[in-house]
C-alpha atoms as a PDB file:
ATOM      1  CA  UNK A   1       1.881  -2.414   9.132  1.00  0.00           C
ATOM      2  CA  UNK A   2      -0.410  -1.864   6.243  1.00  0.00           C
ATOM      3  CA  UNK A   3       0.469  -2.025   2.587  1.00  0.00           C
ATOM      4  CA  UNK A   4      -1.534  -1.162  -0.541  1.00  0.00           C
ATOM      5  CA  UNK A   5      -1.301  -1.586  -4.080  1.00  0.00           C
ATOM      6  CA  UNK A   6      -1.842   1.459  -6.718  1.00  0.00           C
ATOM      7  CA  UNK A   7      -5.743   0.525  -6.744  1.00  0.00           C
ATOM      8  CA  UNK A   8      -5.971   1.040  -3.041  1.00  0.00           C
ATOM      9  CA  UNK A   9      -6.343  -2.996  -2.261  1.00  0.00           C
ATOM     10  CA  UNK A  10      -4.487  -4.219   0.958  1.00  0.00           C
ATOM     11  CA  UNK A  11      -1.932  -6.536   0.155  1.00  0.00           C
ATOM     12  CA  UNK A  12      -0.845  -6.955   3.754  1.00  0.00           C
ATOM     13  CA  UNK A  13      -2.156  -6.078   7.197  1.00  0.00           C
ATOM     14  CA  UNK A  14      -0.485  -7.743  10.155  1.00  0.00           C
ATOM     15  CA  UNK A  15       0.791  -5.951  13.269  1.00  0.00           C
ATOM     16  CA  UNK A  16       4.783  -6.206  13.362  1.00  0.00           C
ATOM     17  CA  UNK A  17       6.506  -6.906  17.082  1.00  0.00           C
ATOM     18  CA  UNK A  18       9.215  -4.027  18.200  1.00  0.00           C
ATOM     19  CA  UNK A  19      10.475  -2.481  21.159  1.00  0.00           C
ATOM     20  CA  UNK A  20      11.137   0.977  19.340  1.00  0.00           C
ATOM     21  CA  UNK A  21       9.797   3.160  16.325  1.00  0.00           C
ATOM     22  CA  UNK A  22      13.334   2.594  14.570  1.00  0.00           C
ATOM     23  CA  UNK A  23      13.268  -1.156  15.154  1.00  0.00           C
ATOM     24  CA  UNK A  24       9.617  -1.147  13.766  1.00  0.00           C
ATOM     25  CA  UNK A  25      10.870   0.913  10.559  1.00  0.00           C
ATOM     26  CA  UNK A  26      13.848  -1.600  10.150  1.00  0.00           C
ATOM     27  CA  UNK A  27      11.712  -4.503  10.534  1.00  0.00           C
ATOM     28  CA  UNK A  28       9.131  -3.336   8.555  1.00  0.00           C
ATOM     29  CA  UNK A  29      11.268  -1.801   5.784  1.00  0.00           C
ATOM     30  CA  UNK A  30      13.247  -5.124   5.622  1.00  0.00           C
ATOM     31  CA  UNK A  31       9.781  -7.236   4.890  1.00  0.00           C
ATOM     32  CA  UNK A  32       9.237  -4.708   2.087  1.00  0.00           C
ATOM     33  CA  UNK A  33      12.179  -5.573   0.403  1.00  0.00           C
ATOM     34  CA  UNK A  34      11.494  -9.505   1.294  1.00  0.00           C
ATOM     35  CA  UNK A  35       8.355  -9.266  -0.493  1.00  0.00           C
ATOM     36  CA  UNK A  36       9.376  -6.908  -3.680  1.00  0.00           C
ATOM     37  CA  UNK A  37       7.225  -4.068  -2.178  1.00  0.00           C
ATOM     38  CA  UNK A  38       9.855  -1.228  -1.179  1.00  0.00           C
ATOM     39  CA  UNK A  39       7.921   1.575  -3.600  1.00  0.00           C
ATOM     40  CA  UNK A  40       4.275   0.254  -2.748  1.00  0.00           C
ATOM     41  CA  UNK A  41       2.201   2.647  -0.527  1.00  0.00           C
ATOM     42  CA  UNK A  42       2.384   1.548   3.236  1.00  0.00           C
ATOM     43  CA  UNK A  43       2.075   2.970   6.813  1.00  0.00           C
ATOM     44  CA  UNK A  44       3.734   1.439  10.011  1.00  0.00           C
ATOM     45  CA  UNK A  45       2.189   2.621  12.852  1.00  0.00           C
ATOM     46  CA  UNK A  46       2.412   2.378  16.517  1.00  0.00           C
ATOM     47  CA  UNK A  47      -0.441   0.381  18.302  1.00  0.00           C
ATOM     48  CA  UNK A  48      -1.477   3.752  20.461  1.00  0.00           C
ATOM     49  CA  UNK A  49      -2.068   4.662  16.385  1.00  0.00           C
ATOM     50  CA  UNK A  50       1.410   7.214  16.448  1.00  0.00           C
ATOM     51  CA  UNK A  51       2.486   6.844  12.842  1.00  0.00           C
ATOM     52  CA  UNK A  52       5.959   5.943  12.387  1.00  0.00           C
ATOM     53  CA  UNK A  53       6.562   5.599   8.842  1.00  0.00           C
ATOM     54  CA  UNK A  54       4.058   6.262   5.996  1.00  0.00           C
ATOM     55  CA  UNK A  55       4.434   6.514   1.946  1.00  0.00           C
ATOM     56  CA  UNK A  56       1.580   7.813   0.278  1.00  0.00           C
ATOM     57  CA  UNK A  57       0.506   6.589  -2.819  1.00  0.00           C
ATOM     58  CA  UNK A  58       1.560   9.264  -5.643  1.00  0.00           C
ATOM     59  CA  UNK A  59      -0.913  10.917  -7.447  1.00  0.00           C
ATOM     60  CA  UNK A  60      -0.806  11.815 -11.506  1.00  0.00           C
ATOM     61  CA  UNK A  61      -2.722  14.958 -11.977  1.00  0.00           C
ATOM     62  CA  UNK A  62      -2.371  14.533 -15.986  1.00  0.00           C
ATOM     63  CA  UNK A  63      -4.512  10.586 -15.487  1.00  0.00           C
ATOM     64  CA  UNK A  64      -6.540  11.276 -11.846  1.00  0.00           C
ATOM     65  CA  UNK A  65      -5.019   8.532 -11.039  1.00  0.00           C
ATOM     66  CA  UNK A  66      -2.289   6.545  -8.473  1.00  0.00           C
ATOM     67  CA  UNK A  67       1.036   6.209 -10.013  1.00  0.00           C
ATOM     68  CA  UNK A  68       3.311   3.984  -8.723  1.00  0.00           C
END
Protein backbone atom coordinates (compact mmCIF):
# COMPACT_ATOMS: atom_id res chain seq x y z
CA UNK A 1 0.00 0.00 0.00
CA UNK A 2 1.23 3.36 -1.04
CA UNK A 3 -0.03 6.70 0.14
CA UNK A 4 0.77 10.26 -0.99
CA UNK A 5 0.20 13.61 0.10
CA UNK A 6 -1.24 16.52 -2.34
CA UNK A 7 2.56 17.36 -3.32
CA UNK A 8 3.10 13.85 -4.52
CA UNK A 9 5.51 12.87 -1.32
CA UNK A 10 5.03 9.24 0.04
CA UNK A 11 3.84 9.27 3.38
CA UNK A 12 3.69 5.50 3.62
CA UNK A 13 4.94 2.51 1.66
CA UNK A 14 4.79 -0.86 3.36
CA UNK A 15 3.33 -4.04 1.85
CA UNK A 16 0.04 -5.05 3.90
CA UNK A 17 -0.50 -9.10 4.66
CA UNK A 18 -4.05 -10.58 3.22
CA UNK A 19 -5.41 -13.62 1.94
CA UNK A 20 -7.96 -11.74 -0.44
CA UNK A 21 -8.36 -8.35 -2.44
CA UNK A 22 -11.40 -7.48 -0.01
CA UNK A 23 -9.42 -8.31 3.12
CA UNK A 24 -6.51 -6.14 1.67
CA UNK A 25 -9.11 -3.15 1.01
CA UNK A 26 -10.50 -3.61 4.65
CA UNK A 27 -7.19 -3.72 6.12
CA UNK A 28 -5.86 -1.14 4.25
CA UNK A 29 -8.89 1.19 4.39
CA UNK A 30 -8.99 0.66 8.22
CA UNK A 31 -5.10 1.99 8.58
CA UNK A 32 -6.32 5.02 6.62
CA UNK A 33 -8.69 5.93 9.02
CA UNK A 34 -6.04 4.93 11.97
CA UNK A 35 -3.75 7.39 10.62
CA UNK A 36 -6.29 10.43 9.60
CA UNK A 37 -5.59 9.67 5.87
CA UNK A 38 -9.07 8.32 4.45
CA UNK A 39 -9.17 11.31 1.53
CA UNK A 40 -5.26 11.20 0.85
CA UNK A 41 -4.30 9.69 -2.58
CA UNK A 42 -3.31 5.91 -2.19
CA UNK A 43 -3.17 2.61 -4.19
CA UNK A 44 -3.33 -0.98 -2.65
CA UNK A 45 -2.13 -3.31 -4.88
CA UNK A 46 -1.61 -6.94 -5.20
CA UNK A 47 2.10 -8.18 -5.10
CA UNK A 48 1.69 -9.79 -8.88
CA UNK A 49 1.10 -5.63 -9.24
CA UNK A 50 -3.12 -6.28 -9.86
CA UNK A 51 -4.44 -3.05 -8.42
CA UNK A 52 -7.06 -3.45 -5.95
CA UNK A 53 -7.97 -0.17 -4.75
CA UNK A 54 -6.61 3.21 -5.99
CA UNK A 55 -7.70 7.08 -5.34
CA UNK A 56 -6.16 9.44 -7.49
CA UNK A 57 -5.13 12.59 -6.39
CA UNK A 58 -7.80 15.30 -7.74
CA UNK A 59 -6.77 17.73 -10.00
CA UNK A 60 -7.95 21.72 -10.03
CA UNK A 61 -7.92 22.84 -13.57
CA UNK A 62 -8.66 26.63 -12.34
CA UNK A 63 -4.81 26.33 -9.98
CA UNK A 64 -2.83 23.30 -12.15
CA UNK A 65 -2.66 21.97 -9.21
CA UNK A 66 -3.62 18.71 -6.66
CA UNK A 67 -6.56 19.44 -4.56
CA UNK A 68 -7.22 17.51 -1.80
Amino acid sequence: MTVYDENGTVLFDEPISAQTDEEAKKIGYAWLAEKGHETKPHRIFHTTGRLVSFKPHQFNPKTGKAAL
